[in-house]
N, C-alpha and C. Protein backbone atom coordinates (compact mmCIF):
# COMPACT_ATOMS: atom_id res chain seq x y z
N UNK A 1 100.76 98.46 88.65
CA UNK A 1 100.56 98.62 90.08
C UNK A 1 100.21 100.06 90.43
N UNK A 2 100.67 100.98 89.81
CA UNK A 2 100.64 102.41 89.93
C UNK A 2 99.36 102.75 90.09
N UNK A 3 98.40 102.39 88.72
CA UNK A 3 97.06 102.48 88.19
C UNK A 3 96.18 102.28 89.36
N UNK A 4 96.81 100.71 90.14
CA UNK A 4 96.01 100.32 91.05
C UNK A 4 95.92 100.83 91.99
N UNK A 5 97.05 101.55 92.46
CA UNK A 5 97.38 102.11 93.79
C UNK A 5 96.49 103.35 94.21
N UNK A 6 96.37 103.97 92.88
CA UNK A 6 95.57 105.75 92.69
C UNK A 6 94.27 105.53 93.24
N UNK A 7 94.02 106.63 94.03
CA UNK A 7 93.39 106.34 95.18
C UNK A 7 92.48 105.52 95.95
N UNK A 8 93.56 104.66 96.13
CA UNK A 8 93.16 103.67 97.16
C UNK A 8 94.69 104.13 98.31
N UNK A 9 94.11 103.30 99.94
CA UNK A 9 94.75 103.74 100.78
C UNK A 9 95.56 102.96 101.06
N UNK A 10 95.30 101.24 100.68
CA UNK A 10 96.41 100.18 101.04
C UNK A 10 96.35 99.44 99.70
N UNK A 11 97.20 99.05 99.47
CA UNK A 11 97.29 97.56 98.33
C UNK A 11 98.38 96.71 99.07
N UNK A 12 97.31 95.48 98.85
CA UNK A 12 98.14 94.12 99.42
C UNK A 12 98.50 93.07 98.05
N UNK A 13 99.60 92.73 98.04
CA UNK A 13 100.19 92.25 96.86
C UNK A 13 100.61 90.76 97.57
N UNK A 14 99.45 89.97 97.01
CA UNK A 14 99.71 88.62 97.67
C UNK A 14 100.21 87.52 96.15
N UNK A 15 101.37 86.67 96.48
CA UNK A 15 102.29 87.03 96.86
C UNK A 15 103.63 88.31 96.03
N UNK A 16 104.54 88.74 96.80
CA UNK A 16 105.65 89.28 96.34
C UNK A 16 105.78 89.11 94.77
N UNK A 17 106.32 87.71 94.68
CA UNK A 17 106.80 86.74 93.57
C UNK A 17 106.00 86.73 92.72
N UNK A 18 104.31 87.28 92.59
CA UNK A 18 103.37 86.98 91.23
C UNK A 18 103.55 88.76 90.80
N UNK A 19 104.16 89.51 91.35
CA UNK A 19 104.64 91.02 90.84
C UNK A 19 105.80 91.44 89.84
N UNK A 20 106.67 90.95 90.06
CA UNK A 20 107.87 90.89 89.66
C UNK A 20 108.63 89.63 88.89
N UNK A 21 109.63 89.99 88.02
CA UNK A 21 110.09 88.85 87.27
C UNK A 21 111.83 88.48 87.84
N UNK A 22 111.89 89.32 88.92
CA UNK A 22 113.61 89.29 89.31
C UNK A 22 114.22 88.10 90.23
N UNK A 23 115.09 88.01 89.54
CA UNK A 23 115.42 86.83 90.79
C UNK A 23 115.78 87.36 92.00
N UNK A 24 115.19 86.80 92.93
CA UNK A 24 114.76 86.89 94.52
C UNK A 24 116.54 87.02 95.27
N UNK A 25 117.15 86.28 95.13
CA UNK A 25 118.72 86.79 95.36
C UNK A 25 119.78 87.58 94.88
N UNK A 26 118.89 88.35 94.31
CA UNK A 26 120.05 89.03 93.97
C UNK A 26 119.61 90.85 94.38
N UNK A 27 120.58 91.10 95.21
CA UNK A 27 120.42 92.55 95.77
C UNK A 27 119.71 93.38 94.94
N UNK A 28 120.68 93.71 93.74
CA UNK A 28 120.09 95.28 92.61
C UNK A 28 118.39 95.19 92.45
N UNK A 29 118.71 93.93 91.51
CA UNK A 29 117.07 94.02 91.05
C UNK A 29 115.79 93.69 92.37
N UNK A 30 116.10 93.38 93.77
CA UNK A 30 115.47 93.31 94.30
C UNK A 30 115.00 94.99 94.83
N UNK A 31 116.27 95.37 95.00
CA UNK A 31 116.44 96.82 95.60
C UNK A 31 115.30 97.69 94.55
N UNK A 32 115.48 97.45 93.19
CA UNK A 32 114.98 97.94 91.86
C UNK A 32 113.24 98.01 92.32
N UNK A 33 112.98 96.92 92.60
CA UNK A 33 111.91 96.03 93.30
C UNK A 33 110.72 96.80 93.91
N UNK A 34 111.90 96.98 95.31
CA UNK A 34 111.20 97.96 96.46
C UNK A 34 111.24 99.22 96.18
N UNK A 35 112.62 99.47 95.30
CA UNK A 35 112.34 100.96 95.37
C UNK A 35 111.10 101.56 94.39
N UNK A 36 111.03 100.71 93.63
CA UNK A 36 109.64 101.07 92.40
C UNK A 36 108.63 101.15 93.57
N UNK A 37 108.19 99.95 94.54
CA UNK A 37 106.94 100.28 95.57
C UNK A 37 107.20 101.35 96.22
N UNK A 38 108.19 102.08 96.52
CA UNK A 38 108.16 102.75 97.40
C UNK A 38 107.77 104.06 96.21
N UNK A 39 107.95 104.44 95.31
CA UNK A 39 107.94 105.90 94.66
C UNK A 39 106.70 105.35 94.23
N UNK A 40 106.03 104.54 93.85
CA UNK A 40 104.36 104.26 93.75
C UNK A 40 104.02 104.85 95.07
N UNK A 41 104.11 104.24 96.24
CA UNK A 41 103.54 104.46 97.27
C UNK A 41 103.40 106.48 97.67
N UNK A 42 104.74 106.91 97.62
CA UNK A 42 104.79 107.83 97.28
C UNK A 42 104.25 109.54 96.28
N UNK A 43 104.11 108.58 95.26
CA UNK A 43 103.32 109.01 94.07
C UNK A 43 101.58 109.47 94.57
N UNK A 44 101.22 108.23 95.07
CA UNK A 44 99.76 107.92 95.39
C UNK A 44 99.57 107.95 96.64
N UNK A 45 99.99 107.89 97.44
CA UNK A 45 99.35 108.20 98.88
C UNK A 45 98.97 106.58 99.70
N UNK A 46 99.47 105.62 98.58
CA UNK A 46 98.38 104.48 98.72
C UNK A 46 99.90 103.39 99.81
N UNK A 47 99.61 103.16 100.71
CA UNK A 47 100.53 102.06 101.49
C UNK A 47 100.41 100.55 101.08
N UNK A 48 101.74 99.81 100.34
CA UNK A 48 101.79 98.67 100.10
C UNK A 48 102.78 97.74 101.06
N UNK A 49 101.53 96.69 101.22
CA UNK A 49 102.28 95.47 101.84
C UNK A 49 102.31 94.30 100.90
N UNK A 50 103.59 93.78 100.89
CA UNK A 50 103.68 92.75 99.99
C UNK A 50 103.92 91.21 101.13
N UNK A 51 103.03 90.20 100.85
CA UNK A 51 103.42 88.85 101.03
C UNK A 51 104.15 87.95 100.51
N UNK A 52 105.46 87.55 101.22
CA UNK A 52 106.88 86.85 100.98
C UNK A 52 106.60 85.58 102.05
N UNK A 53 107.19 84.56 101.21
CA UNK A 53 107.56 83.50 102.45
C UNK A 53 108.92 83.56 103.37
N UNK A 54 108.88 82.69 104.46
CA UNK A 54 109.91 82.55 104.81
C UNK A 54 111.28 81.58 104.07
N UNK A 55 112.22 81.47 104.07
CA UNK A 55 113.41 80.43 103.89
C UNK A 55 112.59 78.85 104.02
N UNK A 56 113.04 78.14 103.12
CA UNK A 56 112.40 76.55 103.94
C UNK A 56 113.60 76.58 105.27
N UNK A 57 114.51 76.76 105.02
CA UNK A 57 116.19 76.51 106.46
C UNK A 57 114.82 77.20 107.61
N UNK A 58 114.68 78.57 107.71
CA UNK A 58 114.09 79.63 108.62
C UNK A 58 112.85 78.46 109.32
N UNK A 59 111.94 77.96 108.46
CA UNK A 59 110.54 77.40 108.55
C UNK A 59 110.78 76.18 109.12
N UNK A 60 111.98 75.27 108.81
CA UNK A 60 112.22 74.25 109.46
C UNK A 60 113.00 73.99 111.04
N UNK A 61 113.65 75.30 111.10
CA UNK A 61 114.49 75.47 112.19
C UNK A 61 113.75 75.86 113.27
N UNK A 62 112.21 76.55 112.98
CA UNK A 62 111.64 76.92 113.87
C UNK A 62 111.62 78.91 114.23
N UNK A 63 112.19 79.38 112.62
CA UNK A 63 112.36 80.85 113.27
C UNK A 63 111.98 81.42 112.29
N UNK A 64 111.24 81.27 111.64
CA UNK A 64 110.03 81.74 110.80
C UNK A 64 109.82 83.48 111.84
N UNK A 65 109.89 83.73 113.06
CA UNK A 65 109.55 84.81 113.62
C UNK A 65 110.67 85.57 113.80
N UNK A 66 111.75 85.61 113.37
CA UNK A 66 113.05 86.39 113.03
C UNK A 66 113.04 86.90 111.66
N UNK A 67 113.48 88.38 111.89
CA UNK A 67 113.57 88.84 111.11
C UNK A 67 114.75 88.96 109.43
N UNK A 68 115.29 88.19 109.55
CA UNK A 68 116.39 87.53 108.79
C UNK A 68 115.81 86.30 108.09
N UNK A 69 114.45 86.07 108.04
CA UNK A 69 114.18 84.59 107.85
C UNK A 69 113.68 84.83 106.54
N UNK A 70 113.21 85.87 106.04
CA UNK A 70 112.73 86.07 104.67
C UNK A 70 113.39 85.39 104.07
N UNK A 71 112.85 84.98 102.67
CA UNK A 71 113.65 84.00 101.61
C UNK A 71 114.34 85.31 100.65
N UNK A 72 115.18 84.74 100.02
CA UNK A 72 116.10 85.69 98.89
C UNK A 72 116.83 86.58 99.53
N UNK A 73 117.02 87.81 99.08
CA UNK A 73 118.19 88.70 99.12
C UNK A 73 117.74 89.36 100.50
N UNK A 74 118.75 90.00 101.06
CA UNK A 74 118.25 90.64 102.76
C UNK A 74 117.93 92.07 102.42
N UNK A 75 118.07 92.56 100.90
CA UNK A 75 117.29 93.60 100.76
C UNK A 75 115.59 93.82 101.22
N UNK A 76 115.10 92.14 101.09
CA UNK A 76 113.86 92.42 101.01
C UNK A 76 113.11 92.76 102.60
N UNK A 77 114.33 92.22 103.20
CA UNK A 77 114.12 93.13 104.91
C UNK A 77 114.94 94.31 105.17
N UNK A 78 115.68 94.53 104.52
CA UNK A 78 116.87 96.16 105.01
C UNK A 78 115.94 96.70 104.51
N UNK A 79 115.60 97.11 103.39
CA UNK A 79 115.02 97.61 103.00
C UNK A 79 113.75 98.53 103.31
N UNK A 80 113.24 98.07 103.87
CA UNK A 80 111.62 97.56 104.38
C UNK A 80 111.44 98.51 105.63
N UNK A 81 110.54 98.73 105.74
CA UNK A 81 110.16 99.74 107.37
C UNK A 81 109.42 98.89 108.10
N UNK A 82 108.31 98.07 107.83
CA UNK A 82 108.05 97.10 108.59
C UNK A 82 107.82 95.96 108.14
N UNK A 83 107.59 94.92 109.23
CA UNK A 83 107.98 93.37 108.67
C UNK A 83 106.99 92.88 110.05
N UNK A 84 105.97 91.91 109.40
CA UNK A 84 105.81 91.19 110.14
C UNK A 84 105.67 89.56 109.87
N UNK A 85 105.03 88.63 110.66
CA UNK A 85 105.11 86.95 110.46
C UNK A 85 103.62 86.46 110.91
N UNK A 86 103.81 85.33 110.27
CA UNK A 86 102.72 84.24 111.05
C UNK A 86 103.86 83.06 111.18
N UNK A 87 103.79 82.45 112.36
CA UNK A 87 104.54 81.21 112.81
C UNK A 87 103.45 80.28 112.95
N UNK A 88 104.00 79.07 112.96
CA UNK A 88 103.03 77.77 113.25
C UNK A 88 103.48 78.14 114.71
N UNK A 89 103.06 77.33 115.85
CA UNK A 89 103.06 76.66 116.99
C UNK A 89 103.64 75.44 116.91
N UNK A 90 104.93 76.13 117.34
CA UNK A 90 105.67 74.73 118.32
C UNK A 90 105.52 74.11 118.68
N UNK A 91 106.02 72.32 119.27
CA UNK A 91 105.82 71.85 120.67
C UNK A 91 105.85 72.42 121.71
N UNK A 92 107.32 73.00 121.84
CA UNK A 92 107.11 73.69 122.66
C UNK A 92 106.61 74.79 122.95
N UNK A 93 106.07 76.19 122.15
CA UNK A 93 104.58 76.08 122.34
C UNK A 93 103.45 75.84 123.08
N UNK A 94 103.22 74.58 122.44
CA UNK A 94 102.31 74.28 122.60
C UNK A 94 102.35 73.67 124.20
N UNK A 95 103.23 73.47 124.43
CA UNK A 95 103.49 72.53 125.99
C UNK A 95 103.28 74.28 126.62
N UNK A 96 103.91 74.68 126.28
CA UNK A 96 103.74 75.91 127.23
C UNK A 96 102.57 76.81 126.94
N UNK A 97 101.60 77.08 126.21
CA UNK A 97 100.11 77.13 126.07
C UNK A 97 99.31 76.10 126.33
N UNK A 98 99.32 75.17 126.93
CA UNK A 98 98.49 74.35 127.26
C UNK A 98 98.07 73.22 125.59
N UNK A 99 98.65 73.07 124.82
CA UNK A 99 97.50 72.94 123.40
C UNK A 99 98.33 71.73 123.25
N UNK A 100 97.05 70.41 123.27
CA UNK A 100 97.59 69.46 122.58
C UNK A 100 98.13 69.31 121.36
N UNK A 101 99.32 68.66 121.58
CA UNK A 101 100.15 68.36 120.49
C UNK A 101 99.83 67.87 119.02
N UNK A 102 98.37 67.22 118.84
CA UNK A 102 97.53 67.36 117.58
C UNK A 102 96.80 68.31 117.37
N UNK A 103 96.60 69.00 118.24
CA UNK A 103 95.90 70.52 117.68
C UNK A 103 96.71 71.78 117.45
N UNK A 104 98.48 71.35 117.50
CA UNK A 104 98.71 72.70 117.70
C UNK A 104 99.02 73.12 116.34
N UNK A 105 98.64 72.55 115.14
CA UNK A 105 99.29 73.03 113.70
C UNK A 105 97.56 73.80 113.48
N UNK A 106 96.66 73.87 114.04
CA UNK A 106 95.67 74.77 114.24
C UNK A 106 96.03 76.40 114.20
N UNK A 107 97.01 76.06 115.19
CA UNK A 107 97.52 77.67 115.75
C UNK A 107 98.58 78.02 115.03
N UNK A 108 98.79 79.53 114.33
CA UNK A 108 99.67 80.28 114.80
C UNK A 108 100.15 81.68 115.14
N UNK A 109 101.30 82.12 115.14
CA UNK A 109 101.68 83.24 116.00
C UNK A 109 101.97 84.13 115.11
N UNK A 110 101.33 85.64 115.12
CA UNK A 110 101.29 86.79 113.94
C UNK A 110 102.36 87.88 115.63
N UNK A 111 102.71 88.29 114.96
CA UNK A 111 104.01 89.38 115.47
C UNK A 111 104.89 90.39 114.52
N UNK A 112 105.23 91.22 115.05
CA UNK A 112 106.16 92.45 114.06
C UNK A 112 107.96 92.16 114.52
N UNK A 113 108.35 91.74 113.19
CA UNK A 113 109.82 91.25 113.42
C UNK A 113 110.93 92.60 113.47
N UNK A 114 110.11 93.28 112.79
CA UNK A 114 110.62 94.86 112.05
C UNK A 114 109.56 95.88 112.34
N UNK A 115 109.88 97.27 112.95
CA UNK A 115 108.91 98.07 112.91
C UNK A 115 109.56 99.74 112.92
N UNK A 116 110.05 99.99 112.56
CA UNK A 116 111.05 101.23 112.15
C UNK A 116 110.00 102.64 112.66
N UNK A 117 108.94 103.07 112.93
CA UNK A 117 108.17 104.03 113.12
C UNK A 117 107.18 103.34 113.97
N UNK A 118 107.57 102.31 114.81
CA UNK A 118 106.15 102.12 115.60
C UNK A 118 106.78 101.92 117.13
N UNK A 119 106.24 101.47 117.71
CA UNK A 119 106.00 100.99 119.45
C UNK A 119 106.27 99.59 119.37
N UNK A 120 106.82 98.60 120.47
CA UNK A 120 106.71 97.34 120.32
C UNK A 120 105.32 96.88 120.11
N UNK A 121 105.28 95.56 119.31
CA UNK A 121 103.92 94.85 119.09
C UNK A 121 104.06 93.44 120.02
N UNK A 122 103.16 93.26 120.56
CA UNK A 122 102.84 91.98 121.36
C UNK A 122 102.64 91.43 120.34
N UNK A 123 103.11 89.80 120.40
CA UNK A 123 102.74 88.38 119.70
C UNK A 123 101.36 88.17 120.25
N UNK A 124 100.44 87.68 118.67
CA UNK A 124 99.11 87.24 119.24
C UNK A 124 98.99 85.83 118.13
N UNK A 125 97.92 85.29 119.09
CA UNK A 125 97.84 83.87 118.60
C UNK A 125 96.47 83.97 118.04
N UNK A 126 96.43 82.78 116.78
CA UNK A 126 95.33 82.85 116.17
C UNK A 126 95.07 81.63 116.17
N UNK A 127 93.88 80.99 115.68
CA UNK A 127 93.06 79.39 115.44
C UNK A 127 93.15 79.74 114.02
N UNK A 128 93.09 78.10 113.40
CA UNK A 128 92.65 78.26 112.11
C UNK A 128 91.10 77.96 112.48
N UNK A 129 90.45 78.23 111.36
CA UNK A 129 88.80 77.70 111.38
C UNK A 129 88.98 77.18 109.75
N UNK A 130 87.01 76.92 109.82
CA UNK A 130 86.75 76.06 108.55
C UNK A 130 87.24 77.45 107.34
N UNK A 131 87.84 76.43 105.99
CA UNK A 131 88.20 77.65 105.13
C UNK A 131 89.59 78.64 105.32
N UNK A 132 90.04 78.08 106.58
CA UNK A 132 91.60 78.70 106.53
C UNK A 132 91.41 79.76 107.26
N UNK A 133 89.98 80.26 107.93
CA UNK A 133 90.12 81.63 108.55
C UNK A 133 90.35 81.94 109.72
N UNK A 134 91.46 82.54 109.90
CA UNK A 134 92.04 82.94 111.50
C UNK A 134 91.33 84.08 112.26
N UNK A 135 91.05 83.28 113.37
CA UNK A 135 90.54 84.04 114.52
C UNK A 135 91.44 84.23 115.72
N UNK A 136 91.29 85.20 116.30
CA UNK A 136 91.97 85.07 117.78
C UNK A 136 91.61 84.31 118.47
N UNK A 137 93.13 83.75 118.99
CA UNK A 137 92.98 82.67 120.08
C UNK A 137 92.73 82.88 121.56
N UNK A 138 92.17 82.43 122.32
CA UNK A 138 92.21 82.63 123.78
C UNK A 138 93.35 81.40 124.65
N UNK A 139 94.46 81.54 125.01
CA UNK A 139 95.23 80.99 124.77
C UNK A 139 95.62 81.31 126.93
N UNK A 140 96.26 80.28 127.51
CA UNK A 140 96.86 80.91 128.98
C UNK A 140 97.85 79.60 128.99
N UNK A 141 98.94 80.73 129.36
CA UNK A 141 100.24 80.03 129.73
C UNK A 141 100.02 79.24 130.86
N UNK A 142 100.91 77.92 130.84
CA UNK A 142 100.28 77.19 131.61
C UNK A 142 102.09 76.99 132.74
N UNK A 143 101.48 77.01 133.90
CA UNK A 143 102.27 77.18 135.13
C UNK A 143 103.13 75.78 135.04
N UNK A 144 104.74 76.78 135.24
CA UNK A 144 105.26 75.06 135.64
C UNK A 144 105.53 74.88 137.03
N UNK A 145 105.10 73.89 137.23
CA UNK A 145 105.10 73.10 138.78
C UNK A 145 106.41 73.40 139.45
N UNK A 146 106.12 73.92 140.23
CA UNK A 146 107.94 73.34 141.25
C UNK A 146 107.56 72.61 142.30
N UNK A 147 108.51 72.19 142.56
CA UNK A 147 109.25 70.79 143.58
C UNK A 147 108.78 69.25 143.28
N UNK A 148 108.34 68.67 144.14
CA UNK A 148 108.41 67.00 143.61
C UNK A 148 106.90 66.91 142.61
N UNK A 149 106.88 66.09 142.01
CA UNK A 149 105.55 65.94 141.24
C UNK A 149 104.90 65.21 141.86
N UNK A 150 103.34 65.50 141.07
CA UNK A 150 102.40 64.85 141.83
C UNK A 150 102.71 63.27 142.14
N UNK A 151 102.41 63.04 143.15
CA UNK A 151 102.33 61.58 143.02
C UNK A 151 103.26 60.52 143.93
N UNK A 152 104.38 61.73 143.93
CA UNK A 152 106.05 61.27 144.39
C UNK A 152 106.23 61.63 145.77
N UNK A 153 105.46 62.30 146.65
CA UNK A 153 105.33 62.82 148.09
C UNK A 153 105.62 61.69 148.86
């Protein structure tokens, strides 16, 4: 990784898990892990982001966008200076973006769960397209009605 890192300005290590041989729960060797990226990063000038999934518990519960949701040891977020996600789209969601309920596994939501040196980040929504490629979505919250519904006057 070192080799690779020398001068270049970012390396993206997709995923985490095809880098390393440690098991994912267990603190030391995870810590071992990051701290090797970090004295590479260090070394070289070069900024690494590594891609981790979430928990299946996190992904099924719906909180894939919390920062606790990483899978394995919570080193791999203490650790860490920033953290961000892609979420699917909810029902609800999607009821509250306007997006039919068969289109909404189209969409989802990229946000910073963790950001230790930055400013808050707004949640933005993306489309999938042909080939898996995400674009920004144009997306408007959709108003909820008050008082009687249509129809019932």
């Amino acid at each position: 990784l070192k080799r690779a890192a020398e001068g270049r300005r970012l390396m993206v290590l997709d995923t985490l898990r095809r880098f390393h041989i440690e098991e994912e729960n267990a603190s030391g060797p995870m810590a071992q892990v990051i701290g090797r990226m970090e004295a590479i990063a260090a070394d070289t000038g070069c900024s690494i982001v590594f891609l981790h999934h979430a928990s299946k518990g996190a992904a099924m519960m719906g909180a894939g966008d919390q920062q606790q949701a990483s899978r394995g040891s919570s080193v791999l977020v203490d650790n860490i200076r920033w953290q961000s996600y892609l979420s699917s789209m909810t029902s609800a969601e999607a009821e509250e973006w306007g997006v039919d309920d068969d289109q909404r596994r189209f969409f989802v939501r990229f946000g910073v769960s963790k950001a230790n040196y930055g400013a808050p980040f707004a949640d933005r929504w993306f489309r999938r397209h042909d080939g898996g490629v995400l674009k920004p979505a144009v997306l408007e919250r959709q108003r909820k009605s008050k008082g009687v519904p249509r129809g019932e006057a």
